[in-house]
Protein backbone atom coordinates (compact mmCIF):
# COMPACT_ATOMS: atom_id res chain seq x y z
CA UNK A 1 0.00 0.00 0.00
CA UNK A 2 1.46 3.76 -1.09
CA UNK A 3 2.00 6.02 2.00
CA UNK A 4 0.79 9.28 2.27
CA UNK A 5 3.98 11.52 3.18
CA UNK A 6 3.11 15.09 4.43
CA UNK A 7 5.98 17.23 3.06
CA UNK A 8 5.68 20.70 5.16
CA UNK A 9 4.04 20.04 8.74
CA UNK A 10 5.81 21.73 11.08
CA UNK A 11 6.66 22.04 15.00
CA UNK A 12 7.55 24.48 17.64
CA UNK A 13 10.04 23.87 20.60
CA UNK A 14 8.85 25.39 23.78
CA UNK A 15 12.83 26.29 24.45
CA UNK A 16 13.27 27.15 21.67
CA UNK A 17 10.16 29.73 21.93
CA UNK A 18 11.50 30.41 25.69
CA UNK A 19 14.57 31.58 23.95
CA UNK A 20 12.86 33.80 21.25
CA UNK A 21 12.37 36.40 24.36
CA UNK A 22 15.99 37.15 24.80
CA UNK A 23 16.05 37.94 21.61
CA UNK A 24 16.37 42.46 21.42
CA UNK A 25 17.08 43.17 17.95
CA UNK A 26 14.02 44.17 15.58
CA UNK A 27 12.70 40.81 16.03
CA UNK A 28 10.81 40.89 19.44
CA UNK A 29 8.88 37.98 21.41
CA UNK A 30 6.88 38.57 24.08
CA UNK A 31 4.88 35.92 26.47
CA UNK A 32 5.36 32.49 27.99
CA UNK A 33 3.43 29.75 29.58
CA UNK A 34 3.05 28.46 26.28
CA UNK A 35 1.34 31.72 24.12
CA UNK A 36 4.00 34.49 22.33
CA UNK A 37 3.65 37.18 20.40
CA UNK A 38 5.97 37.33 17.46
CA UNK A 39 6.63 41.13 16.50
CA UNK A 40 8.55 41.16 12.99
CA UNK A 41 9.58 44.82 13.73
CA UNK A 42 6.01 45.68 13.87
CA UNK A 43 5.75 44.89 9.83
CA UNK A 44 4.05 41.57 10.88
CA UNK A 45 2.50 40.17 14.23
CA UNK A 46 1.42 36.40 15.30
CA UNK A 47 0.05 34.58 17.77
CA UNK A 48 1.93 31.88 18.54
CA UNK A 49 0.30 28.94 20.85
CA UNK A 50 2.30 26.13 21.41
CA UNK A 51 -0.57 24.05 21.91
CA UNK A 52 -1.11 24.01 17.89
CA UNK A 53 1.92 22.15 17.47
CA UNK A 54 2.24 19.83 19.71
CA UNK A 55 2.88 15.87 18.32
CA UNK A 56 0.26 14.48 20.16
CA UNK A 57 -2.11 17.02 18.19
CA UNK A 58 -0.56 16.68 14.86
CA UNK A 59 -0.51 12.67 15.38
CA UNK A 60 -4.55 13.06 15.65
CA UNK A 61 -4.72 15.07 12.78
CA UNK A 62 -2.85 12.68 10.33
CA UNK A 63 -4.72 9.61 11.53
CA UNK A 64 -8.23 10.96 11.32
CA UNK A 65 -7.15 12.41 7.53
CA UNK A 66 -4.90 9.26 6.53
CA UNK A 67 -1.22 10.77 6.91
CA UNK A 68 1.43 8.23 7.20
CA UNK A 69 4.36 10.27 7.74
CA UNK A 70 5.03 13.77 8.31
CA UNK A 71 8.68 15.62 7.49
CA UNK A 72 8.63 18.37 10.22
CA UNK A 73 10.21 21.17 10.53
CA UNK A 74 10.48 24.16 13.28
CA UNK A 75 8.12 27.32 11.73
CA UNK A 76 9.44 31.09 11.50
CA UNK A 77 10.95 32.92 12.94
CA UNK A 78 14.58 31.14 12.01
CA UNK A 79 17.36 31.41 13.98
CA UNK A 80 19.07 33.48 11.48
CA UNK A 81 17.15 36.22 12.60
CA UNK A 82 18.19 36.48 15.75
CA UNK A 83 21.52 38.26 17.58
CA UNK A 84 24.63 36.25 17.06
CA UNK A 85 24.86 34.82 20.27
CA UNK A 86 21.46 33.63 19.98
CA UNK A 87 21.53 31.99 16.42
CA UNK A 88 23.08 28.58 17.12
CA UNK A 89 22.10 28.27 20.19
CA UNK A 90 18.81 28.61 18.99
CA UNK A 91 19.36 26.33 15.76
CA UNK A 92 20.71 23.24 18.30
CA UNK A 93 17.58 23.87 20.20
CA UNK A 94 15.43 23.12 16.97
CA UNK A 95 17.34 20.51 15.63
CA UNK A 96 17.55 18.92 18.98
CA UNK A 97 13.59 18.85 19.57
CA UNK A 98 13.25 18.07 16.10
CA UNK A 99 15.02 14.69 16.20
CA UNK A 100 13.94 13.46 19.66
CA UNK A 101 10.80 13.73 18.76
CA UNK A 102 10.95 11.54 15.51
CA UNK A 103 12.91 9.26 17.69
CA UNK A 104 9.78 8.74 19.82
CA UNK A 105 7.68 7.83 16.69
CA UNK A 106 9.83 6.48 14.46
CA UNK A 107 7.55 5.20 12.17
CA UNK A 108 5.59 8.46 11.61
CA UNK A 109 8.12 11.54 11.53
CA UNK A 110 11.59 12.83 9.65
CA UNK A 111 12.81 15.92 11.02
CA UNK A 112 14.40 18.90 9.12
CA UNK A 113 17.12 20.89 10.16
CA UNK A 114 17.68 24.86 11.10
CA UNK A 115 20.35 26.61 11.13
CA UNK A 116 22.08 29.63 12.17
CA UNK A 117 22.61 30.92 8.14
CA UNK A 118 23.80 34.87 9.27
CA UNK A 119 27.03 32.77 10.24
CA UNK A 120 27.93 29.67 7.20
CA UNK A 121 31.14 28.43 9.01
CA UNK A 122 28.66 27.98 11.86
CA UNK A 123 25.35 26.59 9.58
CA UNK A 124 28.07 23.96 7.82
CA UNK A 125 29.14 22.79 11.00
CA UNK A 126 25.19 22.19 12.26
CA UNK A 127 24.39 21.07 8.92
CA UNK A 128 27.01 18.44 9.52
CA UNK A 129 25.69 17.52 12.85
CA UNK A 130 21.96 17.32 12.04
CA UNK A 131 22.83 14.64 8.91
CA UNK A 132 25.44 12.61 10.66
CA UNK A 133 23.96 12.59 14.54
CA UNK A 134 20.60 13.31 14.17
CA UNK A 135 19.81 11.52 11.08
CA UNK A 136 17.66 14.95 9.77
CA UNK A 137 17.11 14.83 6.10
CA UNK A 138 16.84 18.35 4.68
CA UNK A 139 17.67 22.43 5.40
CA UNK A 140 15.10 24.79 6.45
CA UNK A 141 15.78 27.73 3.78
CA UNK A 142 13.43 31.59 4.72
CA UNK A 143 13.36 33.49 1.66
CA UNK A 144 16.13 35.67 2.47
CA UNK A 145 18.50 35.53 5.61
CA UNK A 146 17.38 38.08 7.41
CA UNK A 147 17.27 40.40 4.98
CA UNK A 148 20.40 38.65 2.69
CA UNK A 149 19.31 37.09 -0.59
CA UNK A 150 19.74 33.71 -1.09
CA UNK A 151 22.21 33.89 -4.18
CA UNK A 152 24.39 36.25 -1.82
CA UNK A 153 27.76 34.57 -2.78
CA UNK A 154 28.79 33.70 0.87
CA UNK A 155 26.17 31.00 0.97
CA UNK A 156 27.66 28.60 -2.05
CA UNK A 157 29.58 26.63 0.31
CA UNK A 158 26.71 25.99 2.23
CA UNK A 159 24.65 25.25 -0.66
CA UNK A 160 27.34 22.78 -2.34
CA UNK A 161 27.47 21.06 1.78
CA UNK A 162 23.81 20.27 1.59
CA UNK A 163 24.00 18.85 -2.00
CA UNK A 164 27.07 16.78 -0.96
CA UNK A 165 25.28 15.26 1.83
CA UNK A 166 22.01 14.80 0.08
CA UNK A 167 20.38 17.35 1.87
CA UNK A 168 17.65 18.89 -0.28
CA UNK A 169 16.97 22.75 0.74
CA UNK A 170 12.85 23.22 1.61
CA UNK A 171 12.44 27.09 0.87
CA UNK A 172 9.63 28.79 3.28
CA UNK A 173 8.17 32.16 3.61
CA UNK A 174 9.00 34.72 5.81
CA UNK A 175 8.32 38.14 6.14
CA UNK A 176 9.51 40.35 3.22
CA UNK A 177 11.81 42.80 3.98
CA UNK A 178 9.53 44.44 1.69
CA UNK A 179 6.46 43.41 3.92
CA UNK A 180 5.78 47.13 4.81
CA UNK A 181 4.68 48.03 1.67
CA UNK A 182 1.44 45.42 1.94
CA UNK A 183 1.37 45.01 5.95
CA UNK A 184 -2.25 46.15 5.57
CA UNK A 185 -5.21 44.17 4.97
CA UNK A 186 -3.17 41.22 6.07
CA UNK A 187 -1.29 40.82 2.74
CA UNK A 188 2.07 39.79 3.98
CA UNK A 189 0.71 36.09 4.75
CA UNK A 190 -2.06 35.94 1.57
CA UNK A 191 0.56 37.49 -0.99
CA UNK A 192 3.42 38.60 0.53
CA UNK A 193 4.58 35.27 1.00
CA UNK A 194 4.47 33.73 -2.14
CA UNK A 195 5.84 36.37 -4.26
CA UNK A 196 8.73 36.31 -1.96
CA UNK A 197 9.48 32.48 -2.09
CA UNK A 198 9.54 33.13 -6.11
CA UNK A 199 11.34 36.02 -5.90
CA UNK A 200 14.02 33.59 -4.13
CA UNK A 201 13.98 31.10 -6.17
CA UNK A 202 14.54 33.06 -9.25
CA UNK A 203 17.72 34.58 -7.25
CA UNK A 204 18.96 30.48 -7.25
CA UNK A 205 18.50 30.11 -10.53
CA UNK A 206 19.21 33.59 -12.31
CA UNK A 207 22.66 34.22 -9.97
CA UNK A 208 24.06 30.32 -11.60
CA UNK A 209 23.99 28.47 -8.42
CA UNK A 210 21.35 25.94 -9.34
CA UNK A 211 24.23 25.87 -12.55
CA UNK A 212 27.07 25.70 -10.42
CA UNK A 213 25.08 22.74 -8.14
CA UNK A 214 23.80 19.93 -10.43
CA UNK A 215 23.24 17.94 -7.59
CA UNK A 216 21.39 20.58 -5.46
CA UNK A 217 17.86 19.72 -4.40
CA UNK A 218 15.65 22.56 -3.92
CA UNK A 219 11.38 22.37 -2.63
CA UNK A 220 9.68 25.58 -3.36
CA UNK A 221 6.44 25.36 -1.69
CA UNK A 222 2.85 26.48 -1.88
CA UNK A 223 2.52 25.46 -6.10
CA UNK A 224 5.68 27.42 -6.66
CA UNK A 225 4.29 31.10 -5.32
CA UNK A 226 3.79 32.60 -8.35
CA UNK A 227 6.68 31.27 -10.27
CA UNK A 228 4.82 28.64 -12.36
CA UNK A 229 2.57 31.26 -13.81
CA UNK A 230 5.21 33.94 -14.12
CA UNK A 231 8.04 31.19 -16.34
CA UNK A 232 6.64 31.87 -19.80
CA UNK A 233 7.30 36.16 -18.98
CA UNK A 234 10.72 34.80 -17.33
CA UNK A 235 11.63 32.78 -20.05
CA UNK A 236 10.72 35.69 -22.74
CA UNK A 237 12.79 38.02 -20.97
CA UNK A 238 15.95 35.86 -20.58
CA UNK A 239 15.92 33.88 -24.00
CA UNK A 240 14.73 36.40 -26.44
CA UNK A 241 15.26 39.49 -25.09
CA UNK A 242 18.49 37.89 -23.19
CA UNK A 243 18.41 39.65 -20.21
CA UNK A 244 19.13 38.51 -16.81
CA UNK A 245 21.64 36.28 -18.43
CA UNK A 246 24.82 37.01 -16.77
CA UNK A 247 25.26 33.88 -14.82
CA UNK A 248 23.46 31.39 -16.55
CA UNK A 249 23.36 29.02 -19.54
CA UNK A 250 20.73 27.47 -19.74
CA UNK A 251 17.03 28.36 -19.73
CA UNK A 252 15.19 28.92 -16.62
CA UNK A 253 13.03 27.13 -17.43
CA UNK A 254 15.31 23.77 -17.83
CA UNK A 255 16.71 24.56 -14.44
CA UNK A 256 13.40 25.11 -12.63
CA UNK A 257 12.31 21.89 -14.02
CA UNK A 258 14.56 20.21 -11.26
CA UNK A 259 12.44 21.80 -8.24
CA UNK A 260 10.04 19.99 -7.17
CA UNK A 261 6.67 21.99 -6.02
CA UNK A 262 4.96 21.07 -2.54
CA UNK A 263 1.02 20.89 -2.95
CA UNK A 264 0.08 23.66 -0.21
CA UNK A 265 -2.45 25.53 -1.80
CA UNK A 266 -6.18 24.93 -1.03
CA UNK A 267 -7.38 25.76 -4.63
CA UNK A 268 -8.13 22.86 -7.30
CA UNK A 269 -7.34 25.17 -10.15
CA UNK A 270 -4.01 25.58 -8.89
CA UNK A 271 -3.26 22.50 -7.42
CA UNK A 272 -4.10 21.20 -10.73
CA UNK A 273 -2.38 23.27 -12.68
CA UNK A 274 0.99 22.81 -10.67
CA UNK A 275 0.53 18.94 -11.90
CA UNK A 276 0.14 20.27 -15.31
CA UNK A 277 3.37 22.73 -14.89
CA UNK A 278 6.15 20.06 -13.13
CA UNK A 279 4.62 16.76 -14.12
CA UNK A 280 3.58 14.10 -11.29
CA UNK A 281 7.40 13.33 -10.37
CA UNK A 282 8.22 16.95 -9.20
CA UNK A 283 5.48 17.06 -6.48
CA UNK A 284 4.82 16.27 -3.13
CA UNK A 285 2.01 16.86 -0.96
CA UNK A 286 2.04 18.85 1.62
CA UNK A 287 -0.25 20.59 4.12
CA UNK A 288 1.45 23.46 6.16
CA UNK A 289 0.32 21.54 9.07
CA UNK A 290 -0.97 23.50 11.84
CA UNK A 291 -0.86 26.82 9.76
CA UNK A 292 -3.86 25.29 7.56
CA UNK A 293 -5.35 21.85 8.04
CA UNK A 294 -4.68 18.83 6.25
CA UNK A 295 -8.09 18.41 5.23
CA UNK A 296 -7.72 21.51 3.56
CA UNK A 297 -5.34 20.25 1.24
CA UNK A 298 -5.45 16.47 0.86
CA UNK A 299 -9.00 16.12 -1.01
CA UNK A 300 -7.85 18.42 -3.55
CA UNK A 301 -4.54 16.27 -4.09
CA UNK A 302 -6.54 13.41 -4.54
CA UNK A 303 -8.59 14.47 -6.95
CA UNK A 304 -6.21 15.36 -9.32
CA UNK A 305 -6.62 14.32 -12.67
CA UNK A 306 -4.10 11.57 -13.09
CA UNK A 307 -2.81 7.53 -13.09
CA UNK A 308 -3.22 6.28 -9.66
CA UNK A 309 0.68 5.42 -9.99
CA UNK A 310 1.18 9.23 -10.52
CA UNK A 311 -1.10 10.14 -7.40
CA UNK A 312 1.02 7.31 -5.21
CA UNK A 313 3.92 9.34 -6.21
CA UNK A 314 2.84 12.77 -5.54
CA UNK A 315 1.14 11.64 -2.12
CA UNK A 316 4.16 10.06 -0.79
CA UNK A 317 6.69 8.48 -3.82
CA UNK A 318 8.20 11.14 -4.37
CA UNK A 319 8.85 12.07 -0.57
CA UNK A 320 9.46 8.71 0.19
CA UNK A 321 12.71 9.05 -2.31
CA UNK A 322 13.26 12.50 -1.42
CA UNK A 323 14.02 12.48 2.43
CA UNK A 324 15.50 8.65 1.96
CA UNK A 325 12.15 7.34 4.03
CA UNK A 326 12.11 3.02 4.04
């Protein structure tokens, strides 16, 4: 029988919320006892209540919708936004949490890692340590590093670690550093995030890294943001007009055609067109788990129009190769 793998469920370490509060830069944290307030330099505010991700509550959840396995991950805010001091002390907190608690259910978690990315000598070194002792099976990527865009050179070596340990790299939103401009009307979380996922991704591709890193494995969630839609305009631009050029070879679109797409999107028409965009072997289902239920998302995957070998794949095949589940 095909498992059902949820790609992007995620988890929150009380100490590693606890810790949050010493933060006193721009990002603030305020609370305890279980309920914070996350203050992205009052651009964005949310609640965060511990409660909602808890295992025992996300175990429920994937039994009464027929989850198998869920590959967790801690939510924003990453450590890389926080002071120095903070940042890897935070990211051993995550990764710590993470893997003790897929070593109490073996059989129904994988664990991604965090890591302190405003310092790579540092994020190598944890990267190391979350693949070799704590058996985690991917990077936790924001959108930009606070503030840093992913195709900022310093990052390569980080980027050609993961690929050399068969790490893939699961971008996620987080606020824009643009967010200001659409902080009303609650459009950071509705738009703001997608367009700034795609706005990273094109950085990987556009600066050469994806290029430069054949064997670099990158999930860009939520259908692609707006990316799938946008590719024919990207693809004008670069290959007939040739712009945007300078560091690549090969069409965008080639190279995007390695990403695979997570399913979070609770839309048919765009669920189905992200099948018709990357093909059934480039997507994975996933839920955003407690963010937005998985009954929000898992009817639509099923009823995509496909083979039933095509739906075993994008409901758990493909994970299952992905993350190296048995």
């Amino acid at each position: 029988m095909s498992l059902v793998i949820d790609c992007q469920s995620h988890v929150f370490p009380r100490a590693y919320a606890d810790l949050l509060t010493r933060n006193a830069n721009s990002l603030r944290v305020s609370g305890g006892d279980g309920v914070y307030l996350i203050n992205y330099a009052g651009v964005q505010r949310f609640r965060l209540d511990l409660a909602d991700y808890s295992p025992a509550q996300k175990l429920a959840a994937m039994d009464a919708s027929g989850v198998d396995i869920s590959v967790i991950s801690v939510n924003i805010p990453t450590p890389d936004m926080l002071e120095p001091p903070l940042a890897l002390e935070g990211a051993r907190l995550c990764n710590d949490a993470v893997a003790e608690i897929c070593a109490r259910h073996q059989d129904r978690f994988v664990g991604i890692a965090s890591l302190p990315l405003n310092d790579v000598p540092a994020a190598i070194s944890e990267l190391e340590r979350a693949h070799s002792a704590l058996d985690l099976r991917g990077v936790f990527l924001p959108s930009h590093v606070n503030g840093a865009p992913l195709d900022d050179p310093r990052f390569e070596p980080l980027y050609a670690r993961a690929a050399a340990l068969n790490m893939p790299l699961l971008l996620h939103p987080t606020v824009p550093i643009w967010g200001g401009a659409i902080a009303e009307h609650s459009m950071i979380p509705m738009l703001g995030f997608m367009v700034d996922t795609s706005i990273a991704m094109l950085r990987l591709i556009l600066s050469g890294i994806m290029e430069r890193q054949p064997a670099l494995t990158v999930v860009h969630p939520h259908c692609g943001g707006v990316l799938p839609y946008l590719m024919g305009r990207v693809v004008e631009q670069t290959e007939v007009k040739r712009r945007g050029r300078e560091h690549i070879r090969q069409s965008p679109r080639e190279t995007y055609r390695r990403v695979y797409l997570d399913l979070v999107s609770p839309d048919q028409l765009a669920i189905d067109f992200a099948l018709r965009f990357a093909g059934a072997e480039r997507l994975l289902f996933g839920s955003d788990h407690p963010w937005v239920t998985i009954e929000a998302i898992l009817p639509y995957a099923r009823a995509l129009d496909c083979s039933p070998a095509d739906l075993a794949l994008i409901l758990g095949g493909n994970a299952q190769r992905l993350f190296r589940i048995a």
